[in-house]
PDB file of N, CA and C in Angstrom:
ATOM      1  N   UNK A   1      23.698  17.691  57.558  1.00  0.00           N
ATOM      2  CA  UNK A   1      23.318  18.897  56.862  1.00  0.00           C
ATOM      3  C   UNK A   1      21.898  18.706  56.327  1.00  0.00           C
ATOM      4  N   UNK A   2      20.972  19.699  56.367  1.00  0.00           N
ATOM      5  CA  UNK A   2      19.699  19.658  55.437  1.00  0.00           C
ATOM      6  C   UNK A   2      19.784  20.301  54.896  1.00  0.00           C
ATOM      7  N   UNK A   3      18.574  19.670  53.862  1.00  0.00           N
ATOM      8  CA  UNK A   3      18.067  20.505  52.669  1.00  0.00           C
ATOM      9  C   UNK A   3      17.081  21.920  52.743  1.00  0.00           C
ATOM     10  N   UNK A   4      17.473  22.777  52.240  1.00  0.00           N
ATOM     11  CA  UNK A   4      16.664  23.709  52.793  1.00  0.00           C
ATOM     12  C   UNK A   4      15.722  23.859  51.332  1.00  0.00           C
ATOM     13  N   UNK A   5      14.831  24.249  51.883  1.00  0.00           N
ATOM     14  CA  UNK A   5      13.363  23.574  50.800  1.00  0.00           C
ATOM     15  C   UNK A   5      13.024  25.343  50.377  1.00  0.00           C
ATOM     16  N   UNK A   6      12.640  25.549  49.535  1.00  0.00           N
ATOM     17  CA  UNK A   6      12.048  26.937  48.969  1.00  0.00           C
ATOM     18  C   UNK A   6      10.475  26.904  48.693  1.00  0.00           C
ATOM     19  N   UNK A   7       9.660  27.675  49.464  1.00  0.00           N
ATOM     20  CA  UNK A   7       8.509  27.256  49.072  1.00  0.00           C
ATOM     21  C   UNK A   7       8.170  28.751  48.181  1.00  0.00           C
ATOM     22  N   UNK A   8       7.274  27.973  47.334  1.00  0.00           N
ATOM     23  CA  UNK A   8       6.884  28.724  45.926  1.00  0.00           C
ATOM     24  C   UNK A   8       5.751  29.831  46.085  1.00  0.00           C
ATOM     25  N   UNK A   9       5.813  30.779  46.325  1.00  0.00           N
ATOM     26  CA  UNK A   9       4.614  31.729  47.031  1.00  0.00           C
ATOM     27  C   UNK A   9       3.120  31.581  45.861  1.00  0.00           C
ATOM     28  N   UNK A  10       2.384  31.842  46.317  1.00  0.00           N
ATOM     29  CA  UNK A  10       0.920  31.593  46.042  1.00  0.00           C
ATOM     30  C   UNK A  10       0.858  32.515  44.928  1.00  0.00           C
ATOM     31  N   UNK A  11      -0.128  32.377  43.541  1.00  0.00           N
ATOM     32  CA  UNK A  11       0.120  33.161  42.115  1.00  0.00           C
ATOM     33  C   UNK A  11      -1.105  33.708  42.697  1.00  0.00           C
ATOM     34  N   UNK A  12      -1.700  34.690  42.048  1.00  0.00           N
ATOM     35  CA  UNK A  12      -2.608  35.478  42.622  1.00  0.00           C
ATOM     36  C   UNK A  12      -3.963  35.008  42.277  1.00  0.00           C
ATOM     37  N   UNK A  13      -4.063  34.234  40.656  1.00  0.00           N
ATOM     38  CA  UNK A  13      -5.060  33.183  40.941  1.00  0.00           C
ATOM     39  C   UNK A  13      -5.516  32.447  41.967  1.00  0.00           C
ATOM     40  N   UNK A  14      -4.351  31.848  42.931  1.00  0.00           N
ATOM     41  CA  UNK A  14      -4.587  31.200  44.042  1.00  0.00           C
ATOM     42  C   UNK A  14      -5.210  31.664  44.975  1.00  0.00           C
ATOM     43  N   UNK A  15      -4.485  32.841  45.256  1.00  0.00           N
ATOM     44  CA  UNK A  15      -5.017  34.035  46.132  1.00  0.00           C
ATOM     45  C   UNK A  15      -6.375  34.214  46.452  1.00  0.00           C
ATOM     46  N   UNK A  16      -7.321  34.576  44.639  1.00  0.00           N
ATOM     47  CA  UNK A  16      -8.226  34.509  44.327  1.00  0.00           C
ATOM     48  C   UNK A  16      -9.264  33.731  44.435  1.00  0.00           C
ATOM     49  N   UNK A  17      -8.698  33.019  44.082  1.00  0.00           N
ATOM     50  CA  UNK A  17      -9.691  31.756  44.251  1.00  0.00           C
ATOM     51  C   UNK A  17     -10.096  31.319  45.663  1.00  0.00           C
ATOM     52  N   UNK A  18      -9.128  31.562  46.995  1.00  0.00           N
ATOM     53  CA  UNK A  18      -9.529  31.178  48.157  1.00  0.00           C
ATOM     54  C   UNK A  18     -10.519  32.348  48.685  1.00  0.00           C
ATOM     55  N   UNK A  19     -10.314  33.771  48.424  1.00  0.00           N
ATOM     56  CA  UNK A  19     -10.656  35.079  48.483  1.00  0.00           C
ATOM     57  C   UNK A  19     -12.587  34.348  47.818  1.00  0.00           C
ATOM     58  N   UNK A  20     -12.446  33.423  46.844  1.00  0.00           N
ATOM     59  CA  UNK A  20     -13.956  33.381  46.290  1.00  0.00           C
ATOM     60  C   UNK A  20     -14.541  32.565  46.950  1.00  0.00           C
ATOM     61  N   UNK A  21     -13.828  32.010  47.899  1.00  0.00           N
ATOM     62  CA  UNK A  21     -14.101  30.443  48.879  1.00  0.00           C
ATOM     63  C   UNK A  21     -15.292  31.417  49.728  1.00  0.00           C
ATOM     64  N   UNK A  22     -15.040  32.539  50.296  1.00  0.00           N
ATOM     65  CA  UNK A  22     -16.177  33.267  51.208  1.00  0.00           C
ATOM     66  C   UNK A  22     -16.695  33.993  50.872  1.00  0.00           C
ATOM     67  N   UNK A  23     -17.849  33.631  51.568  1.00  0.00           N
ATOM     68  CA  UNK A  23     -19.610  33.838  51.068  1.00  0.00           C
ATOM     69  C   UNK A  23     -19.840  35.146  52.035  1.00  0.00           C
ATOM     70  N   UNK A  24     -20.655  36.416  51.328  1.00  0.00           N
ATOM     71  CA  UNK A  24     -21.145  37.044  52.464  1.00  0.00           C
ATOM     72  C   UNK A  24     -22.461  36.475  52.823  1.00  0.00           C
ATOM     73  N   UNK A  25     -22.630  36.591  54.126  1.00  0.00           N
ATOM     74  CA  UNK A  25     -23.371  35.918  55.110  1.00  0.00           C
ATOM     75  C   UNK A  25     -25.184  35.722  54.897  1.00  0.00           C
ATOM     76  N   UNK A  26     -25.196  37.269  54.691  1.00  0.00           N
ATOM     77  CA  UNK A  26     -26.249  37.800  53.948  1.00  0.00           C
ATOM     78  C   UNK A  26     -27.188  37.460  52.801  1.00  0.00           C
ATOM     79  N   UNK A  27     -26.114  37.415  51.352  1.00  0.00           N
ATOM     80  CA  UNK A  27     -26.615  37.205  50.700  1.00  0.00           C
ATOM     81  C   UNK A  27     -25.734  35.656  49.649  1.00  0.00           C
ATOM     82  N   UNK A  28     -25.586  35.272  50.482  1.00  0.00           N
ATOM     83  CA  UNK A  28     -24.919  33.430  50.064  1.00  0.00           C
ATOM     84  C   UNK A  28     -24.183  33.548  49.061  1.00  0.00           C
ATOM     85  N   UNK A  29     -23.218  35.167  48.843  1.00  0.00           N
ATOM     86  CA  UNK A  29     -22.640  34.871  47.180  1.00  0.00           C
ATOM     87  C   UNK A  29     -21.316  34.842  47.772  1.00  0.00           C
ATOM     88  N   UNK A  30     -20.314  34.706  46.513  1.00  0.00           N
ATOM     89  CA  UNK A  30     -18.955  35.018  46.893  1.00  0.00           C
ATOM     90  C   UNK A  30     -18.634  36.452  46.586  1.00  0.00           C
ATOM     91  N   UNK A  31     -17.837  36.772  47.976  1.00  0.00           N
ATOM     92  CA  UNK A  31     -17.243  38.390  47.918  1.00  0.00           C
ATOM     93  C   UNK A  31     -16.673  38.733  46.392  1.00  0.00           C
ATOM     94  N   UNK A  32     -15.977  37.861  46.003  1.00  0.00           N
ATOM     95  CA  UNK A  32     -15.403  37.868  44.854  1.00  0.00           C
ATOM     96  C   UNK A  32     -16.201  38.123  43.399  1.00  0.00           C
ATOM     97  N   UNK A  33     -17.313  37.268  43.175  1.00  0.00           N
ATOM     98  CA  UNK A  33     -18.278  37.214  42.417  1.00  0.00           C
ATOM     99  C   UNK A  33     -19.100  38.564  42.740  1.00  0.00           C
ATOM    100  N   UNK A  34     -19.376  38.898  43.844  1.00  0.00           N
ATOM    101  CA  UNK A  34     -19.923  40.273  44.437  1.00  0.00           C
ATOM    102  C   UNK A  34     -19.249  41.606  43.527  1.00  0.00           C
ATOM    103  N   UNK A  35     -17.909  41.794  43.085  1.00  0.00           N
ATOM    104  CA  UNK A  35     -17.012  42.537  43.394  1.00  0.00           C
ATOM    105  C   UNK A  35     -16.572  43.639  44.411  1.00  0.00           C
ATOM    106  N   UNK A  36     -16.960  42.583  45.470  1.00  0.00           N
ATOM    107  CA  UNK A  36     -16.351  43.478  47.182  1.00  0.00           C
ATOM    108  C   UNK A  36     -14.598  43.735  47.151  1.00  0.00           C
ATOM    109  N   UNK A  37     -14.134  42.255  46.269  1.00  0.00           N
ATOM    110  CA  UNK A  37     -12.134  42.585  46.543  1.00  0.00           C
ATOM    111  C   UNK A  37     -12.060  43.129  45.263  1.00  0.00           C
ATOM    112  N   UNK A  38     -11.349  44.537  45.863  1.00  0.00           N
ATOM    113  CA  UNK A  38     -10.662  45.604  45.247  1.00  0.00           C
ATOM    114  C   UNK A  38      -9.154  44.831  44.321  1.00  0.00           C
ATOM    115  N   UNK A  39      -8.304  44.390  45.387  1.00  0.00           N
ATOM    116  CA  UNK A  39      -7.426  43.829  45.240  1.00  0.00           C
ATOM    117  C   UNK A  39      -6.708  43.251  46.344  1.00  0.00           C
ATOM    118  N   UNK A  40      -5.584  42.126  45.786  1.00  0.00           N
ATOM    119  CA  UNK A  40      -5.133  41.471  46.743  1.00  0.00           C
ATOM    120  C   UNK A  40      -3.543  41.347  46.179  1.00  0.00           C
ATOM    121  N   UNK A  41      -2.445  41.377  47.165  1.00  0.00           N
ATOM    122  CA  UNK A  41      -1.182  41.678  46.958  1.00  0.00           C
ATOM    123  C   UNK A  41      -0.596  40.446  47.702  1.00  0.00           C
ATOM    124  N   UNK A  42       0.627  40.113  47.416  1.00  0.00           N
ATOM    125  CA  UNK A  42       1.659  38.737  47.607  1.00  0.00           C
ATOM    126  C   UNK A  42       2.895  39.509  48.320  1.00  0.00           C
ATOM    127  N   UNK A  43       3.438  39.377  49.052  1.00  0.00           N
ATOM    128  CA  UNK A  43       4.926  40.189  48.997  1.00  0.00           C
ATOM    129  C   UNK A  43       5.638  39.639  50.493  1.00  0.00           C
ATOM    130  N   UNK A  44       6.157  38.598  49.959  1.00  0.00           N
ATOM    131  CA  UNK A  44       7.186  37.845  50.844  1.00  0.00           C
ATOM    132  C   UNK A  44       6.815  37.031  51.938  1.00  0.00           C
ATOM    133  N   UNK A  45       5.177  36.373  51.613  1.00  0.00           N
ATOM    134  CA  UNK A  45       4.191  35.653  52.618  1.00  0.00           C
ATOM    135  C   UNK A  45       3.496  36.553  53.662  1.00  0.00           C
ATOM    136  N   UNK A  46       3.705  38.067  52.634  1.00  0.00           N
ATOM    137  CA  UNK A  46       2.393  39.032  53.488  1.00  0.00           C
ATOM    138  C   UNK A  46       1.536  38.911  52.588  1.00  0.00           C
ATOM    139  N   UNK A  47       0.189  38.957  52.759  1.00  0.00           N
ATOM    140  CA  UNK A  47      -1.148  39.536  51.819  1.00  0.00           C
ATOM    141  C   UNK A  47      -1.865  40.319  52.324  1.00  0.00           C
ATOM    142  N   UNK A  48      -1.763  41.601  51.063  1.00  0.00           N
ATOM    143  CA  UNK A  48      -2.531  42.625  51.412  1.00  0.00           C
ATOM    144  C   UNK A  48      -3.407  42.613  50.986  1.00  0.00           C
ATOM    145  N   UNK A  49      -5.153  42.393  51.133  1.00  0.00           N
ATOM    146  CA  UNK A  49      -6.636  42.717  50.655  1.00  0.00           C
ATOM    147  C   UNK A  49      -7.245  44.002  50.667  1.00  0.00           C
ATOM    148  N   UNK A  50      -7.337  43.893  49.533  1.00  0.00           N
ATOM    149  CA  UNK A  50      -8.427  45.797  49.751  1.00  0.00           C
ATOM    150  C   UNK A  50      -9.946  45.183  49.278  1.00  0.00           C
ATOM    151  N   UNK A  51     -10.395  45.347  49.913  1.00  0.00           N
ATOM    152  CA  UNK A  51     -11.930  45.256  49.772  1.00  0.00           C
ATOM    153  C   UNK A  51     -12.554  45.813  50.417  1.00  0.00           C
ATOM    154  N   UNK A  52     -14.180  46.224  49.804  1.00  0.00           N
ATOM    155  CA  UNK A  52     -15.322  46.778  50.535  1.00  0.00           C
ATOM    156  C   UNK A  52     -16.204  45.681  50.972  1.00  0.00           C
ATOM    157  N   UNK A  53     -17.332  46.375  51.629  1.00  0.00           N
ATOM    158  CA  UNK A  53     -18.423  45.590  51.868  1.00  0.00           C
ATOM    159  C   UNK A  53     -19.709  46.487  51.087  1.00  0.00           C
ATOM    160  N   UNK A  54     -20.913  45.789  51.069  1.00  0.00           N
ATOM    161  CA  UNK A  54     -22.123  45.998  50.779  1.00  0.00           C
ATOM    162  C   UNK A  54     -22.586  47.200  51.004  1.00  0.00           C
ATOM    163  N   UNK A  55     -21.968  47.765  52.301  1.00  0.00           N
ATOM    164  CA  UNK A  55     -22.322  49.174  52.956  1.00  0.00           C
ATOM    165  C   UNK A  55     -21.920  48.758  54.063  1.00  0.00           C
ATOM    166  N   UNK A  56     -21.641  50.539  54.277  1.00  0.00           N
ATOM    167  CA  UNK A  56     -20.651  51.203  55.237  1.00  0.00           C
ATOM    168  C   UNK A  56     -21.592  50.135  56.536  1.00  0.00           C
ATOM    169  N   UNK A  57     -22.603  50.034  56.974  1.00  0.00           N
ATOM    170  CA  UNK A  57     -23.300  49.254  58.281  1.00  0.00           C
ATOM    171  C   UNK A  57     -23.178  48.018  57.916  1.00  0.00           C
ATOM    172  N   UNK A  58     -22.712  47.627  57.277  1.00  0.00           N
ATOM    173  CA  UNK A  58     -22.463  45.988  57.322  1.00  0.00           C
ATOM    174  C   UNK A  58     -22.363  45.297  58.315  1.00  0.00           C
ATOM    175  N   UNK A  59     -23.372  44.704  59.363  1.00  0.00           N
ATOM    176  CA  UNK A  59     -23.040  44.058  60.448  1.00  0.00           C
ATOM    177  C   UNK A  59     -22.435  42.757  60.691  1.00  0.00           C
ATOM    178  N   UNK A  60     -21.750  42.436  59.250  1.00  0.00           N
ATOM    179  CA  UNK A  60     -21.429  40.796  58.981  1.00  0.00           C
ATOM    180  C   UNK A  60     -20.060  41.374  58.721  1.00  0.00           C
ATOM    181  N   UNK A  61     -19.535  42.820  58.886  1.00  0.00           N
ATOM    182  CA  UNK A  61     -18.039  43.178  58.298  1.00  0.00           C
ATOM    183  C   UNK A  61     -17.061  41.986  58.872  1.00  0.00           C
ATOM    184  N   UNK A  62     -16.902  42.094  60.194  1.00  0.00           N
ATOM    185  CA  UNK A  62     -15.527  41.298  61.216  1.00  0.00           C
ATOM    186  C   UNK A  62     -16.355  39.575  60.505  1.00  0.00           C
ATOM    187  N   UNK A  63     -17.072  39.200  60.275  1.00  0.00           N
ATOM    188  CA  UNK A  63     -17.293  37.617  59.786  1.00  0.00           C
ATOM    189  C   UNK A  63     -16.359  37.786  58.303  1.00  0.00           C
ATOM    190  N   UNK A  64     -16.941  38.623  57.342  1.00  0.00           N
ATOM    191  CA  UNK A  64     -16.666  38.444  55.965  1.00  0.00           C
ATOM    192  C   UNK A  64     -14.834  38.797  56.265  1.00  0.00           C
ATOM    193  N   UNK A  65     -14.526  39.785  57.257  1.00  0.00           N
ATOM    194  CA  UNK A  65     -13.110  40.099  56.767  1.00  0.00           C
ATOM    195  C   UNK A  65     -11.816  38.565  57.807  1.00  0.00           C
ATOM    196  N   UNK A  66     -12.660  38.075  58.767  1.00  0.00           N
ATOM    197  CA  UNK A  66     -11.908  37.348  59.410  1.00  0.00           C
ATOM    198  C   UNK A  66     -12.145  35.407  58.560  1.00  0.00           C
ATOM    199  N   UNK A  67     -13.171  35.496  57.706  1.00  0.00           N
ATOM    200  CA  UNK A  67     -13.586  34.460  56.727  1.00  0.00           C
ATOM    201  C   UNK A  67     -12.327  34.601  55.934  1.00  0.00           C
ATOM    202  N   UNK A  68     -11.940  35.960  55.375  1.00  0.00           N
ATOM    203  CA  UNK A  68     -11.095  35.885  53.674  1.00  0.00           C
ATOM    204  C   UNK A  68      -9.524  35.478  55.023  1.00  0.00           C
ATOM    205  N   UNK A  69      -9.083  36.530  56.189  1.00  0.00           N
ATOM    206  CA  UNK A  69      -8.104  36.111  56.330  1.00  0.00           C
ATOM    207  C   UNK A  69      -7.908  34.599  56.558  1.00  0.00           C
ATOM    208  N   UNK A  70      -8.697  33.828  57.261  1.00  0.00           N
ATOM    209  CA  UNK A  70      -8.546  32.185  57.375  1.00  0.00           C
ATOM    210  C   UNK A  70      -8.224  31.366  56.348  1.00  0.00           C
ATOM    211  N   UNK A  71      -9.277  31.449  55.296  1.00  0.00           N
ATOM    212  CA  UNK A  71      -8.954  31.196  54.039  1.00  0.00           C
ATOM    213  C   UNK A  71      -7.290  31.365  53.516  1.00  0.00           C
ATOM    214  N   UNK A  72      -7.342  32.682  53.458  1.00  0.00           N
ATOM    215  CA  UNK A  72      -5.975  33.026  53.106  1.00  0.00           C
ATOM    216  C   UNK A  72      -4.778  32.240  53.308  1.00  0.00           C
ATOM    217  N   UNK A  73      -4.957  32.281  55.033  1.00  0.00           N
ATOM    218  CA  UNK A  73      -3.640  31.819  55.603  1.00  0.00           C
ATOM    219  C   UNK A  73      -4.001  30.096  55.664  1.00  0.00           C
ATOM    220  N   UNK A  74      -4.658  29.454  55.140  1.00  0.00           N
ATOM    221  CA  UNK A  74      -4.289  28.399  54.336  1.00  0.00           C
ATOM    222  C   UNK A  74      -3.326  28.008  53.393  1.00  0.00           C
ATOM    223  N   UNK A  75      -3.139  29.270  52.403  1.00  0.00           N
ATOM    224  CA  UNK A  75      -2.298  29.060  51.934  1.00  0.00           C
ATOM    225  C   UNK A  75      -0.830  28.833  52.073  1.00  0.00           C
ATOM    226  N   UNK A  76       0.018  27.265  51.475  1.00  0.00           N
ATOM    227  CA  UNK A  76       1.703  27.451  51.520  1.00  0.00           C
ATOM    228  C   UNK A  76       1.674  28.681  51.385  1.00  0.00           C
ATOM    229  N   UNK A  77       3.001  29.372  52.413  1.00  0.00           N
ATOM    230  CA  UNK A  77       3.876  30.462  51.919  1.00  0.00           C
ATOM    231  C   UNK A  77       3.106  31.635  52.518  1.00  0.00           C
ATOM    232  N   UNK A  78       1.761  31.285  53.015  1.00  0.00           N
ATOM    233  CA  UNK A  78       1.132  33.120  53.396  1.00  0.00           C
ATOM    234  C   UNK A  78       1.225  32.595  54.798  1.00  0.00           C
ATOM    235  N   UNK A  79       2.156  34.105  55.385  1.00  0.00           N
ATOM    236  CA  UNK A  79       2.404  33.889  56.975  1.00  0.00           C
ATOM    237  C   UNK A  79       1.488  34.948  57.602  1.00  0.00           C
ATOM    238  N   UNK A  80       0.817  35.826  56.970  1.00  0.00           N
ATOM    239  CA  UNK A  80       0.096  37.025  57.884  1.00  0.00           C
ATOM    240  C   UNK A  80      -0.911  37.404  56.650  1.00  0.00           C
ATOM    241  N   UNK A  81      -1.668  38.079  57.060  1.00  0.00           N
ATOM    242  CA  UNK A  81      -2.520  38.969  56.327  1.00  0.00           C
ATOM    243  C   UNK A  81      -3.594  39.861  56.565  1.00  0.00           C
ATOM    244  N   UNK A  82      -3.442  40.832  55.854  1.00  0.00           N
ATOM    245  CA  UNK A  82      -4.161  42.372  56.488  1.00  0.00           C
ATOM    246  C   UNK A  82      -5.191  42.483  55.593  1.00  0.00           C
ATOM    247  N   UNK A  83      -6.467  42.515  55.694  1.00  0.00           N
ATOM    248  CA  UNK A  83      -7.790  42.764  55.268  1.00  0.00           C
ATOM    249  C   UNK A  83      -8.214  44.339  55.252  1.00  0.00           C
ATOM    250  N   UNK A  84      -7.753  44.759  54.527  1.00  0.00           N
ATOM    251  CA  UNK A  84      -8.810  46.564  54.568  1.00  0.00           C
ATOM    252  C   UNK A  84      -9.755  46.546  53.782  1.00  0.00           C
ATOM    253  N   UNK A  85     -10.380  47.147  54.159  1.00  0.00           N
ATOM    254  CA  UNK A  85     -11.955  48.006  54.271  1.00  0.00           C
ATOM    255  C   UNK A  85     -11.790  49.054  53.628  1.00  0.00           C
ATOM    256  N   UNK A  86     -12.407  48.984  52.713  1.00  0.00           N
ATOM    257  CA  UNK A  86     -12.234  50.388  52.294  1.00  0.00           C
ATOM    258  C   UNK A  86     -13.945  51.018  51.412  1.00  0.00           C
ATOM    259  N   UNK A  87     -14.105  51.889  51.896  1.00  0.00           N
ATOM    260  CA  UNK A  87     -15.194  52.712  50.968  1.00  0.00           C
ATOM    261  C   UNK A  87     -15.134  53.395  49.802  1.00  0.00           C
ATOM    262  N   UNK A  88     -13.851  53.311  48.991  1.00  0.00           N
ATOM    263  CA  UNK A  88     -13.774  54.458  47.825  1.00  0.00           C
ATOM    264  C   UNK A  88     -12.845  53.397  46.756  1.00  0.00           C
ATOM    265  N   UNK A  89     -14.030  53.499  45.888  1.00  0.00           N
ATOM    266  CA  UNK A  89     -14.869  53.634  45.428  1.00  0.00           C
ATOM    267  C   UNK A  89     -16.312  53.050  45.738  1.00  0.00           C
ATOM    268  N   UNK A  90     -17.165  53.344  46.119  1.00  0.00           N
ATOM    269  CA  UNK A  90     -18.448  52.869  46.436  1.00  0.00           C
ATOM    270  C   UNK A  90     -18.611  51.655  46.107  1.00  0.00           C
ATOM    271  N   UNK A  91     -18.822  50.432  46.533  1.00  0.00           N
ATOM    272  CA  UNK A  91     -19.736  49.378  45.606  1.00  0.00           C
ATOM    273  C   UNK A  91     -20.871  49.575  44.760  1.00  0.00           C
ATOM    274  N   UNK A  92     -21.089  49.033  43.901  1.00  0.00           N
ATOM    275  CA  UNK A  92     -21.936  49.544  43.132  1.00  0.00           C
ATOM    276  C   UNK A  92     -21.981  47.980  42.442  1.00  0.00           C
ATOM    277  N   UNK A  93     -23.120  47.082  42.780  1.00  0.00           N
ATOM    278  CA  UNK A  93     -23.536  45.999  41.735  1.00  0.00           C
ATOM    279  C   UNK A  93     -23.612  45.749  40.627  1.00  0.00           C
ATOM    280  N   UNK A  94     -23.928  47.016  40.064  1.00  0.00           N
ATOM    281  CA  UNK A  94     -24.304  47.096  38.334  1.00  0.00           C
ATOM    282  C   UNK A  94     -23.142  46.890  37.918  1.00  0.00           C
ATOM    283  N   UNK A  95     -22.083  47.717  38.154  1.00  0.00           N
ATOM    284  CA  UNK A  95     -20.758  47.589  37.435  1.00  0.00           C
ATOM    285  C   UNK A  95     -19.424  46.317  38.241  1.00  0.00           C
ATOM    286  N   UNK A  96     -19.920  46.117  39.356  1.00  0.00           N
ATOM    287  CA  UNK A  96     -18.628  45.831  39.982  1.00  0.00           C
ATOM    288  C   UNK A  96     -18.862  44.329  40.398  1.00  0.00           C
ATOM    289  N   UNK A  97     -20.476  43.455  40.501  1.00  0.00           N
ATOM    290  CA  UNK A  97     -20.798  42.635  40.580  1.00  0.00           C
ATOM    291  C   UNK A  97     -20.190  41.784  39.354  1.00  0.00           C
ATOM    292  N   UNK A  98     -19.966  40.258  39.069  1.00  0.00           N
ATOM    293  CA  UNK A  98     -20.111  39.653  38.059  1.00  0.00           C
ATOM    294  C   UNK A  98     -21.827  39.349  37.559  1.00  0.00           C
ATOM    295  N   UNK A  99     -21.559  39.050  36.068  1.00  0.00           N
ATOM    296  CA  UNK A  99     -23.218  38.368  34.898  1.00  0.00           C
ATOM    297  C   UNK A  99     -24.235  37.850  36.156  1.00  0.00           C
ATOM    298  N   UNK A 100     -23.168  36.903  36.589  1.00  0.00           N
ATOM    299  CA  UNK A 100     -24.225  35.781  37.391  1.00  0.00           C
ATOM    300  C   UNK A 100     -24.773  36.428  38.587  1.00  0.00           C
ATOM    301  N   UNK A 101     -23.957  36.795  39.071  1.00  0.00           N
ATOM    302  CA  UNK A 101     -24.603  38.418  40.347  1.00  0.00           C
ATOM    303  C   UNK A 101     -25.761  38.661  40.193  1.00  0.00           C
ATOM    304  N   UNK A 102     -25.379  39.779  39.272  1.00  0.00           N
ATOM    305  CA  UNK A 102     -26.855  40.786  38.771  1.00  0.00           C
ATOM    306  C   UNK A 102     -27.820  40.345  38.236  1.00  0.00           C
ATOM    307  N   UNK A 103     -27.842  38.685  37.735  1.00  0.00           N
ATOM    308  CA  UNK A 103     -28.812  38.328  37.158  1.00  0.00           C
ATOM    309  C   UNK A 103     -29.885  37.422  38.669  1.00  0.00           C
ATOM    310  N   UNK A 104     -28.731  36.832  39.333  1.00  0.00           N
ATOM    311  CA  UNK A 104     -29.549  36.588  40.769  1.00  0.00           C
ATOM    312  C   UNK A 104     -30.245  37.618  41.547  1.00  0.00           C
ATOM    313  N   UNK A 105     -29.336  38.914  41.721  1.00  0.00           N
ATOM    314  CA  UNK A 105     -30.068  40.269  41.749  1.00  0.00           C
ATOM    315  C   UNK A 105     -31.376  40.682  41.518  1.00  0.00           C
ATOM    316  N   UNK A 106     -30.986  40.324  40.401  1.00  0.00           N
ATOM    317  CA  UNK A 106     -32.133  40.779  39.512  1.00  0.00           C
ATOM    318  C   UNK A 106     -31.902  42.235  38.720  1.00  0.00           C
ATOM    319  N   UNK A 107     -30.622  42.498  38.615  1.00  0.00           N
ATOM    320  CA  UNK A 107     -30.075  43.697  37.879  1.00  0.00           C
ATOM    321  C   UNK A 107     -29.481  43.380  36.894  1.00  0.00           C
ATOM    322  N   UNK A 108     -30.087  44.015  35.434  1.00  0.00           N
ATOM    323  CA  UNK A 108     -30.411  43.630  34.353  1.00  0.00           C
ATOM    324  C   UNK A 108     -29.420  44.892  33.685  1.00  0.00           C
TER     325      UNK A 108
END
């Protein structure tokens, strides 16, 4: 007989934190630090990402969105994961960037 083992699904800190592991290409920051991820969801070793990019022409989109899924599915316990794109609400640096962002920016 075996033991059947329970693995402990990923807290969303975790999530997060791998989500900050990738850099857009462009401008060497983390998506995360950017505020490109909208949000990110856990639900039974699916993860769902909502994030934007920089703008709608982003020619680094399929790098930055196939970067967060790799990352991701590093994690124990994440068996799939879906990356959306989304445009609404706009990005907007001033508000949605982190301190350290806007001050590399240069948006004050």
């Amino acid at each position: 007989m075996t033991e059947a083992t329970t693995q402990t699904p990923p807290t969303h800190e975790e999530l997060m934190h791998k989500l900050w592991e990738v850099m857009d290409p462009e401008l060497n920051m983390s998506i995360v630090d950017l505020g490109l991820v909208y949000d990110v969801q856990y639900d039974g070793g699916d993860v769902l990402v909502t994030m934007t990019l920089t703008s709608p022409g982003c020619p680094l989109g399929p790098v930055i969105r196939g970067e967060a899924y790799a990352r991701l599915r590093e994690l124990p316990g994440v068996n799939d994961v879906d990356v959306q794109i989304v445009w609404n609400p706009p990005w907007d640096p001033r508000t949605m960037a982190s301190e350290d962002v806007r001050m590399q920016l240069g948006i004050w």
